[in-house]
C-alpha atoms as a PDB file:
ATOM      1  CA  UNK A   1       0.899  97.409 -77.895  1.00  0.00           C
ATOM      2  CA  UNK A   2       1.703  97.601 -81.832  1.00  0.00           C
ATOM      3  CA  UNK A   3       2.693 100.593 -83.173  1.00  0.00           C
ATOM      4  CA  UNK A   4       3.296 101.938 -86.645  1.00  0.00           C
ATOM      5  CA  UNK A   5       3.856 105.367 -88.359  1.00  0.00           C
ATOM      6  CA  UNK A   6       2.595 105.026 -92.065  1.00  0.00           C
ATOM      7  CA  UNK A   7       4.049 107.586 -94.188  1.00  0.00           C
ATOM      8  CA  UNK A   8       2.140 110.079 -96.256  1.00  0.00           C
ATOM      9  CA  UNK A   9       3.860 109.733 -99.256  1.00  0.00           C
ATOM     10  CA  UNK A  10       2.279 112.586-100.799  1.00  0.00           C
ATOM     11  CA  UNK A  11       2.642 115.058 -98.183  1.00  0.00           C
ATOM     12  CA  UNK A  12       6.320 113.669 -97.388  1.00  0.00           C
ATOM     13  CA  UNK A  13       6.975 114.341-101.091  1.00  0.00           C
ATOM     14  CA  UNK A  14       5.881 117.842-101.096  1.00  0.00           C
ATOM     15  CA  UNK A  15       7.961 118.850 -98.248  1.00  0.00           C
ATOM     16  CA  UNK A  16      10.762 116.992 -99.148  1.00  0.00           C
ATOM     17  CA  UNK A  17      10.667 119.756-102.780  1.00  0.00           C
ATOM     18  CA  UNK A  18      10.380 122.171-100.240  1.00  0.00           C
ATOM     19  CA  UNK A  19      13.421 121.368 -98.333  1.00  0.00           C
ATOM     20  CA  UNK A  20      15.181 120.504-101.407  1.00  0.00           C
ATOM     21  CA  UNK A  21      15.849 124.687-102.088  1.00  0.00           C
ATOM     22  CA  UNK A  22      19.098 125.774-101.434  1.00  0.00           C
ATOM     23  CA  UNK A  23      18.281 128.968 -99.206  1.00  0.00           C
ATOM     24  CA  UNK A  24      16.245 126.729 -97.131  1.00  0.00           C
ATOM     25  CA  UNK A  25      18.976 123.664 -96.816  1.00  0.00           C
ATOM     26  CA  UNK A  26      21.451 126.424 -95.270  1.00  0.00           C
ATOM     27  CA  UNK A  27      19.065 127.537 -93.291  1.00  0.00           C
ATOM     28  CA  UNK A  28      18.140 124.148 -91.150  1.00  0.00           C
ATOM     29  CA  UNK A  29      22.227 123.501 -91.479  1.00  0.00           C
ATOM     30  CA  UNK A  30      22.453 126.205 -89.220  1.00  0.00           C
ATOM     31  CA  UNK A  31      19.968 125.295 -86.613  1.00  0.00           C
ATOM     32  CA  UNK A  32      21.052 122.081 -86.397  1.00  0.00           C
ATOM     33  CA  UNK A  33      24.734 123.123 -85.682  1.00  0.00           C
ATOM     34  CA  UNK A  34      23.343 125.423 -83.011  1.00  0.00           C
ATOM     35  CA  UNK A  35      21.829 125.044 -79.534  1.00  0.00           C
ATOM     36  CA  UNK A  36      20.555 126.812 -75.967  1.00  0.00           C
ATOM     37  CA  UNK A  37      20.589 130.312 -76.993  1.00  0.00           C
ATOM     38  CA  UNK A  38      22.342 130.114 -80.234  1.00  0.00           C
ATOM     39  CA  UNK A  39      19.431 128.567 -81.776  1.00  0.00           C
ATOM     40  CA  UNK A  40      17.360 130.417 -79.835  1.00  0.00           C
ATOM     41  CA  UNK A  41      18.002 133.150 -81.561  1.00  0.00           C
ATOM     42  CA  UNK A  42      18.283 132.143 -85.048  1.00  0.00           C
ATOM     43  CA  UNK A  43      14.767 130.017 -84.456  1.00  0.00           C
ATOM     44  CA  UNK A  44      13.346 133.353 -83.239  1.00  0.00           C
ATOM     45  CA  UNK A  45      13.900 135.218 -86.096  1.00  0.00           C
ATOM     46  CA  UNK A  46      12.111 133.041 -88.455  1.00  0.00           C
ATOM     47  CA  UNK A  47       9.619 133.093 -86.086  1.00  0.00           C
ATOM     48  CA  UNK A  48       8.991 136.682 -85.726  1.00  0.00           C
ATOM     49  CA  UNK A  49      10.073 137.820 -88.838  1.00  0.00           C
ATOM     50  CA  UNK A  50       7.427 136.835 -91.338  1.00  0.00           C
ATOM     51  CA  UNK A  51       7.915 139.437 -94.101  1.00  0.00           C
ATOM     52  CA  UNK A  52      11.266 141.394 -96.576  1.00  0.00           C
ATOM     53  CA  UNK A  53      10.755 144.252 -94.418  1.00  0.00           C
ATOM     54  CA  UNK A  54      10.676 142.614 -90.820  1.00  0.00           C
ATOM     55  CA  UNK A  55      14.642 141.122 -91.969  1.00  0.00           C
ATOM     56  CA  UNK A  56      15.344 145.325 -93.290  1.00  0.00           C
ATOM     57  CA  UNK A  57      14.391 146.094 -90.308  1.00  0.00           C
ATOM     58  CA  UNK A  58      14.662 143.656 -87.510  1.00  0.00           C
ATOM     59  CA  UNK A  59      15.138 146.569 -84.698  1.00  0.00           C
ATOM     60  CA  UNK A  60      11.158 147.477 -85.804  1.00  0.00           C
ATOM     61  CA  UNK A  61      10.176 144.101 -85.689  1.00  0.00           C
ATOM     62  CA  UNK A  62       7.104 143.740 -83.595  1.00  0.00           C
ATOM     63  CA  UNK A  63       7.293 140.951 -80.707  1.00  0.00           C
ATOM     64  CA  UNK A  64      10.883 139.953 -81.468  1.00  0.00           C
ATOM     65  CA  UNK A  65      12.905 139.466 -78.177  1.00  0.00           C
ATOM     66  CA  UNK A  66      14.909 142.673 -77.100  1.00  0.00           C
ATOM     67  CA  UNK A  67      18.061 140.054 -76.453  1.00  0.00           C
ATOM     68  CA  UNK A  68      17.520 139.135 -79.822  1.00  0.00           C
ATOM     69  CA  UNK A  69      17.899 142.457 -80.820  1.00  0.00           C
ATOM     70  CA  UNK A  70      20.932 143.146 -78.933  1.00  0.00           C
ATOM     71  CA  UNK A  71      22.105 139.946 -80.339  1.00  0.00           C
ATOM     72  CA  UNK A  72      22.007 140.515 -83.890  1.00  0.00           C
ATOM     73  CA  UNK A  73      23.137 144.097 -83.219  1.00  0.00           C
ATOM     74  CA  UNK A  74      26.463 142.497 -82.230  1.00  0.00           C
ATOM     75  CA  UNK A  75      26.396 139.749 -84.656  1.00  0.00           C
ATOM     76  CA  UNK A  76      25.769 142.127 -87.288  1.00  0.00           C
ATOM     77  CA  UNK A  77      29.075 144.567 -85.790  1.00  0.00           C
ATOM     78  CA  UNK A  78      31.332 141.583 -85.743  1.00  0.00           C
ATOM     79  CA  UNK A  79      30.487 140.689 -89.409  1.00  0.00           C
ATOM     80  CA  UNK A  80      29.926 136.929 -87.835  1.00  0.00           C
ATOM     81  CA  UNK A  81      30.450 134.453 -91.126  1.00  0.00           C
ATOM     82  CA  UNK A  82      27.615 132.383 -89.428  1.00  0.00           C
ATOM     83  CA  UNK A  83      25.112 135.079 -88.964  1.00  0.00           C
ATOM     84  CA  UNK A  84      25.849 136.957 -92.427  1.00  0.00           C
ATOM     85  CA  UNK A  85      25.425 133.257 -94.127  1.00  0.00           C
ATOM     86  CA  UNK A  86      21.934 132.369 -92.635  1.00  0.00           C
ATOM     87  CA  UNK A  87      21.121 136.232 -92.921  1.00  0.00           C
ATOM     88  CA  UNK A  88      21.786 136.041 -96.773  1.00  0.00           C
ATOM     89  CA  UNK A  89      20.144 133.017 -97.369  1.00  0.00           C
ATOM     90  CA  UNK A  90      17.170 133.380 -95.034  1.00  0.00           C
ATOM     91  CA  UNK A  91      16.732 137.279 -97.016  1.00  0.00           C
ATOM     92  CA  UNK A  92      16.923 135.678-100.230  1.00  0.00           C
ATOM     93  CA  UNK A  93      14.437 133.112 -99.296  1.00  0.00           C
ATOM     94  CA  UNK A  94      12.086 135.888 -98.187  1.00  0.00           C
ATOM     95  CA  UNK A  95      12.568 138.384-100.915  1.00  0.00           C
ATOM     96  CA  UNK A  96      11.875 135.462-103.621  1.00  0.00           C
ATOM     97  CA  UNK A  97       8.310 135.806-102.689  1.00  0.00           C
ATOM     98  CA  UNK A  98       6.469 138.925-103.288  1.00  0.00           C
ATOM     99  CA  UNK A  99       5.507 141.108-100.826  1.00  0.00           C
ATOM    100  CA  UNK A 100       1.247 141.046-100.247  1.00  0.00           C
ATOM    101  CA  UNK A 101      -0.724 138.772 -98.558  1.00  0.00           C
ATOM    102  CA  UNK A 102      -0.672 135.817-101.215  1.00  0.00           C
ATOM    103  CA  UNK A 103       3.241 136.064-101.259  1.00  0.00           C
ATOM    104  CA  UNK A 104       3.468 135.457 -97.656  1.00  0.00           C
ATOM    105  CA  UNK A 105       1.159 132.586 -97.408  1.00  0.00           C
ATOM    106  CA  UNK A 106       3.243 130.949 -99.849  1.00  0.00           C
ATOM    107  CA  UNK A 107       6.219 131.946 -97.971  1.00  0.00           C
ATOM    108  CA  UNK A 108       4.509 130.513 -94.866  1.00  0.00           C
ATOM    109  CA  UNK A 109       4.785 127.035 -96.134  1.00  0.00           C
ATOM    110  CA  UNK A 110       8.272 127.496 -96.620  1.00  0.00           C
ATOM    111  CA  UNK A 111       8.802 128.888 -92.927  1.00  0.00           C
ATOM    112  CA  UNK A 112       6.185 125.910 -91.491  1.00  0.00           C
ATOM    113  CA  UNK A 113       9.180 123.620 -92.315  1.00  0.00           C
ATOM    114  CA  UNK A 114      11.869 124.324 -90.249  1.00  0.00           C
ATOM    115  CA  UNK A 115      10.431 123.031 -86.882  1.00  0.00           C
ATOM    116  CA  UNK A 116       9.426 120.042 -88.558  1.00  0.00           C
ATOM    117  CA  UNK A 117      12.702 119.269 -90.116  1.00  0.00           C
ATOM    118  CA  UNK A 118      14.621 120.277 -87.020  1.00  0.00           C
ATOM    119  CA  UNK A 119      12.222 118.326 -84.665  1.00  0.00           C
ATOM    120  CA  UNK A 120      12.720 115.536 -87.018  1.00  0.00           C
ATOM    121  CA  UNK A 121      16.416 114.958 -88.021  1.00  0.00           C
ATOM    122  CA  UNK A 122      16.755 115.694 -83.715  1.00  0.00           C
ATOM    123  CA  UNK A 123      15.084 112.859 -83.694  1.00  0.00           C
ATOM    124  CA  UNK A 124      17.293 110.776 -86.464  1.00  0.00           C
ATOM    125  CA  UNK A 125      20.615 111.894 -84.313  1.00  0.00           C
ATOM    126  CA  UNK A 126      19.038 110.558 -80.706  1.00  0.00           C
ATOM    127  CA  UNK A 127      17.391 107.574 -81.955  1.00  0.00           C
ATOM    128  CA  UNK A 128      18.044 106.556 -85.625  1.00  0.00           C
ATOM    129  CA  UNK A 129      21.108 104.446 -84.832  1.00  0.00           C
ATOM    130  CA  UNK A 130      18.320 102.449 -82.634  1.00  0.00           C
ATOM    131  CA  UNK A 131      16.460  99.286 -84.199  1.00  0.00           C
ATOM    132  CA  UNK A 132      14.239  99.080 -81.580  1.00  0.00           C
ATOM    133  CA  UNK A 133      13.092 102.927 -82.142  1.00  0.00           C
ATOM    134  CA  UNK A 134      10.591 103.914 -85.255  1.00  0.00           C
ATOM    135  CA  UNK A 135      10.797 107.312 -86.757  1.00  0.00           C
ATOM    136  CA  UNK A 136       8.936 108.877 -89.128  1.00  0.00           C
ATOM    137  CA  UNK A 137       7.343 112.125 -90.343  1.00  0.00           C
ATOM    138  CA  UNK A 138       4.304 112.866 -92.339  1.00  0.00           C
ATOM    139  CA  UNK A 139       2.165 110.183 -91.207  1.00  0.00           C
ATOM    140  CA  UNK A 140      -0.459 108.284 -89.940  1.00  0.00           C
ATOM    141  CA  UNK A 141      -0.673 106.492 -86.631  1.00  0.00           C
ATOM    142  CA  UNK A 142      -1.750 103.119 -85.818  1.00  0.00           C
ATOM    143  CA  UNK A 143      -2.083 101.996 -82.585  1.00  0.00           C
ATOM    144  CA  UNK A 144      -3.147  98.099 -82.343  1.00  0.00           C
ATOM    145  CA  UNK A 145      -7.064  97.877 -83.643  1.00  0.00           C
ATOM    146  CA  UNK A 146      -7.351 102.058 -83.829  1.00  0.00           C
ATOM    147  CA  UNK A 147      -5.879 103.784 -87.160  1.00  0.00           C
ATOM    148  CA  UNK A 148      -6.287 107.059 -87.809  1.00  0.00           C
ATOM    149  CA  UNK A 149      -6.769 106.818 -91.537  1.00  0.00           C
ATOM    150  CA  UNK A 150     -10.490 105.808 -90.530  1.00  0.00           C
ATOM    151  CA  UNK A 151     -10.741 109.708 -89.180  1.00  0.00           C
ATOM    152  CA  UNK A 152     -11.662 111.971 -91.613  1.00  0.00           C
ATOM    153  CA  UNK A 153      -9.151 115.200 -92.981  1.00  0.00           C
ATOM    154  CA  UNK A 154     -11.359 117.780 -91.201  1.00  0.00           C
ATOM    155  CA  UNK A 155     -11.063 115.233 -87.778  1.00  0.00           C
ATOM    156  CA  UNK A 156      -7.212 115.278 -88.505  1.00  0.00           C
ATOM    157  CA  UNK A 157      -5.457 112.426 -89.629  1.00  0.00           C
ATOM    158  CA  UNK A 158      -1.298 113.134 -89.806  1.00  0.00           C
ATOM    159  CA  UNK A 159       0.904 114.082 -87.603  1.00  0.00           C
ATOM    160  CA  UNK A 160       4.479 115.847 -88.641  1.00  0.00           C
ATOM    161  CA  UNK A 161       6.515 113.767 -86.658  1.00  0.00           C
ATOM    162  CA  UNK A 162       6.166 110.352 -84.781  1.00  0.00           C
ATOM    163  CA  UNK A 163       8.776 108.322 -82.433  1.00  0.00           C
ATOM    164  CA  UNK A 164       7.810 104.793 -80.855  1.00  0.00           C
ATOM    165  CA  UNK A 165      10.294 102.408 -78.743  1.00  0.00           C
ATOM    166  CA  UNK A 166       9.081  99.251 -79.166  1.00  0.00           C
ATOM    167  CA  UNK A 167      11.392  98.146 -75.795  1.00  0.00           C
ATOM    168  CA  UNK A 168      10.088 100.150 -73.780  1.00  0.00           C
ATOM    169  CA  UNK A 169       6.697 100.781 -75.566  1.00  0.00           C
ATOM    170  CA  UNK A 170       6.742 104.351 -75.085  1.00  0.00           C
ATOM    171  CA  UNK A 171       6.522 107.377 -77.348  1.00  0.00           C
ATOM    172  CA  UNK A 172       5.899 110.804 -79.231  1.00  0.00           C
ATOM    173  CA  UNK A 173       3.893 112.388 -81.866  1.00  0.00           C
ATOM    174  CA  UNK A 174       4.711 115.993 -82.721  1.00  0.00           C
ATOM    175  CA  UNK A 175       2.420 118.800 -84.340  1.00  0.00           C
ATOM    176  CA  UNK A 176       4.453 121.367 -85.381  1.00  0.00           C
ATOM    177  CA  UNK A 177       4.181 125.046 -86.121  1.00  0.00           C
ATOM    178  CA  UNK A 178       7.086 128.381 -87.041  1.00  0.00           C
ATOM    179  CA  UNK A 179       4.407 130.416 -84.527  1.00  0.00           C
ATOM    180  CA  UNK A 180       1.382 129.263 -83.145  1.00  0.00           C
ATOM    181  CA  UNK A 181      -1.510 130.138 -85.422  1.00  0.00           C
ATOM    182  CA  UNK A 182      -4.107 127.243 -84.551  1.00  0.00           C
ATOM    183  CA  UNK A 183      -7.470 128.942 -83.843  1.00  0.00           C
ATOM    184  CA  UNK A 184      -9.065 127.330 -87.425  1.00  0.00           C
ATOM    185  CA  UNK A 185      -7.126 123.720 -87.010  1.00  0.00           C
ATOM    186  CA  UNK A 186      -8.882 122.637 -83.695  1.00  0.00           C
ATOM    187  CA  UNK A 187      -8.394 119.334 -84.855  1.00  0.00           C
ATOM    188  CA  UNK A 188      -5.034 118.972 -84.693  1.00  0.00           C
ATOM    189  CA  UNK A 189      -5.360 119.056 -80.834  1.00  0.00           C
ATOM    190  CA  UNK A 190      -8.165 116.992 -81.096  1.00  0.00           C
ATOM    191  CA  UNK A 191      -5.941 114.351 -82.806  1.00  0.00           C
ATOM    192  CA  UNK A 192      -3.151 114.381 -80.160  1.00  0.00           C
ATOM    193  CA  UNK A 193      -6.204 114.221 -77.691  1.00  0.00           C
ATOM    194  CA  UNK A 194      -7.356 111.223 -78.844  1.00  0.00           C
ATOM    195  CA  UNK A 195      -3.546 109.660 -79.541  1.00  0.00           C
ATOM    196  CA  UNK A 196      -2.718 109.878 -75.929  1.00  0.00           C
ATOM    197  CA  UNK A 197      -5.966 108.385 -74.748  1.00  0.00           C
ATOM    198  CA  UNK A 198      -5.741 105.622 -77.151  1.00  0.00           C
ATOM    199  CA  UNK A 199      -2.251 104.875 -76.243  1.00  0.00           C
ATOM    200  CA  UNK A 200      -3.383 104.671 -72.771  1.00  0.00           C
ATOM    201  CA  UNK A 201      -0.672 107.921 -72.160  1.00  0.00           C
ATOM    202  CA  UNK A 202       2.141 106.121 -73.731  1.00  0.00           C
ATOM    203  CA  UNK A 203       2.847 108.338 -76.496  1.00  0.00           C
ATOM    204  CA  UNK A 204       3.538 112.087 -75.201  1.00  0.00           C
ATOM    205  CA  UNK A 205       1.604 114.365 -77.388  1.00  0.00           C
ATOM    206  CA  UNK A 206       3.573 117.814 -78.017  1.00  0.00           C
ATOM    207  CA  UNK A 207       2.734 120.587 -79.833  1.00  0.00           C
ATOM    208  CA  UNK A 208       6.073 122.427 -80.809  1.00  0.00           C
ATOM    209  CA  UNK A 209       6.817 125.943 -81.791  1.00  0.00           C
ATOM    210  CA  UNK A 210       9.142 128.408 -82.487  1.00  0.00           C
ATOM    211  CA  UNK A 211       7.705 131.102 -80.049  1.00  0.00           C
ATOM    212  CA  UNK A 212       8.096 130.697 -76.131  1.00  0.00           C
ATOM    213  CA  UNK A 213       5.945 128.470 -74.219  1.00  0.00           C
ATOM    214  CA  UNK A 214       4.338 131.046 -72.570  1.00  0.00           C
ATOM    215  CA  UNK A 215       2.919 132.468 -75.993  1.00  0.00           C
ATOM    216  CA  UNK A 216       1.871 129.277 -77.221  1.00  0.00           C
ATOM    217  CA  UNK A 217       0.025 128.186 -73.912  1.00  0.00           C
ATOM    218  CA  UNK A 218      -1.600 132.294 -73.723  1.00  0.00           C
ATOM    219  CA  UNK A 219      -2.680 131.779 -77.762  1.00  0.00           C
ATOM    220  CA  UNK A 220      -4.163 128.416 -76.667  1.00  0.00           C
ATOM    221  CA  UNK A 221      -6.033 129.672 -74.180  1.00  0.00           C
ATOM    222  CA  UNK A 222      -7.374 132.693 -75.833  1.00  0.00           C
ATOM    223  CA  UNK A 223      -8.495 130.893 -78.880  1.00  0.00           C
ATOM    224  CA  UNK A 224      -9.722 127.859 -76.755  1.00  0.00           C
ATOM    225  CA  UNK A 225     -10.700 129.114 -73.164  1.00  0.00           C
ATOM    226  CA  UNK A 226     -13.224 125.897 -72.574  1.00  0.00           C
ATOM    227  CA  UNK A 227     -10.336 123.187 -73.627  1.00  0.00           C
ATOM    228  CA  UNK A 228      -8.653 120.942 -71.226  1.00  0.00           C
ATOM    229  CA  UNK A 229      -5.390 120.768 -72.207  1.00  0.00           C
ATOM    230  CA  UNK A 230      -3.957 118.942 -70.160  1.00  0.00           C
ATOM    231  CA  UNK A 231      -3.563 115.681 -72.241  1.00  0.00           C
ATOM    232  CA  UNK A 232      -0.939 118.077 -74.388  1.00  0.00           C
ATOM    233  CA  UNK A 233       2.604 119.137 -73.964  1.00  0.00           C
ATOM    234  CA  UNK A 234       3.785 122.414 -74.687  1.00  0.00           C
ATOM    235  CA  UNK A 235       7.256 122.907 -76.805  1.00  0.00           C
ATOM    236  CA  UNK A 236       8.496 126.115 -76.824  1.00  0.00           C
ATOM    237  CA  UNK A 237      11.670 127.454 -78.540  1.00  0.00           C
ATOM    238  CA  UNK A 238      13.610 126.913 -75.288  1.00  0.00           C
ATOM    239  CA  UNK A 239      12.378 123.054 -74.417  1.00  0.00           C
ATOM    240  CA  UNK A 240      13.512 123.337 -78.879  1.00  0.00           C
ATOM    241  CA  UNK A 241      16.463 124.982 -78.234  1.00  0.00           C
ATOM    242  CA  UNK A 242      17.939 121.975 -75.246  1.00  0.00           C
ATOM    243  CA  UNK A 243      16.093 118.950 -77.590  1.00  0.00           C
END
């Protein structure tokens, strides 16, 4: 089976600027030098902290963890120079925005990156000393006679990261989100639907997210009780936190 990932150089471009700021590079430094609950705390807090006054007042913060709580409680206590550096710069990434509903949808894009870019340079540590392993992120995917450039954009097209081993012809497409808001982007499972069928179940379709499994898979099912999802896997921020 042939395989290939063409890249969207126009998307990869735009979130490539996006990465490019400084508060956000020290940010995904961080969460790639962490992991098990380490990152699962720092990866919970941009998830559940979406706005200035949710990082003023993290103890307020609706749906945040209690043991994440606790944890920055301490963190904050012991003045830890890890915590106080991605606290800083993840604050002045937030407060750079302003603070009504336009200013955090811009903000949004910003926060939509960091389970892309730590999904994907996972990836490039496992697997990008490989030859016989393709990466790539902001793409297409072609499998033999089926490419899904034919699709249309409302049918989905891209998906944030892609993995294929052409030695053992197996491997996996990611969708990514920083929470789990799908209920307008149906397509986007439709797409891994139709990936994993094509590929005859060889490439593992995974939607990853910041939140807990069990959030993801209750959101899914609320916003999409008739679906069968069984043809997609489920990354929470702990399957994240042991990639």
């Amino acid at each position: 089976m042939q395989v290939r990932f063409p890249v969207d150089e126009r998307a990869l471009r735009y979130i490539e600027s996006l990465e490019s700021d400084p508060d956000v590079q020290a940010i995904l430094s961080i969460l790639l030098s962490k992991s098990g609950e380490e990152f699962y705390n720092y990866a919970s807090i941009i998830c559940f902290c979406y706005r200035e006054e949710d990082l003023s007042n993290i103890e307020a913060t609706k749906h945040l963890p209690a043991r994440v709580k606790a944890w920055v409680k301490r963190k904050s206590f012991e003045r830890d120079e890890t915590y106080i550096k991605f606290f800083t710069h993840l604050f002045a990434l937030y407060s750079s925005f302003p603070q009504t509903y336009e200013g955090w949808d811009r903000l949004g894009k910003f926060r939509s990156i960091f389970p892309e870019s730590y999904i994907y340079r996972k990836m490039l540590q496992r697997y990008g000393d490989k030859e016989e392993v393709l990466i790539s992120r902001e793409c297409f995917v072609v499998i033999d006679d089926w490419d899904s450039r034919k699709r249309s954009k409302e049918e989905g097209q891209k998906v944030d990261v892609a993995l294929w081993d052409r030695k053992k012809e197996k491997g996996m497409v990611f969708e990514t989100k920083v929470k789990i808001y799908i209920k307008e982007k149906e397509h986007q499972l439709d797409l891994l639907d139709t990936i994993h069928e094509v590929s005859h179940h060889r490439i593992t379709t995974i939607l990853a997210s910041f939140a807990p499994k069990q959030v993801v898979l209750s959101h899914l099912r609320e916003f999409f009780p008739r679906r069968d999802l069984s043809r997609i896997t489920v990354f929470g921020i702990d399957e994240l936190s042991n990639l």
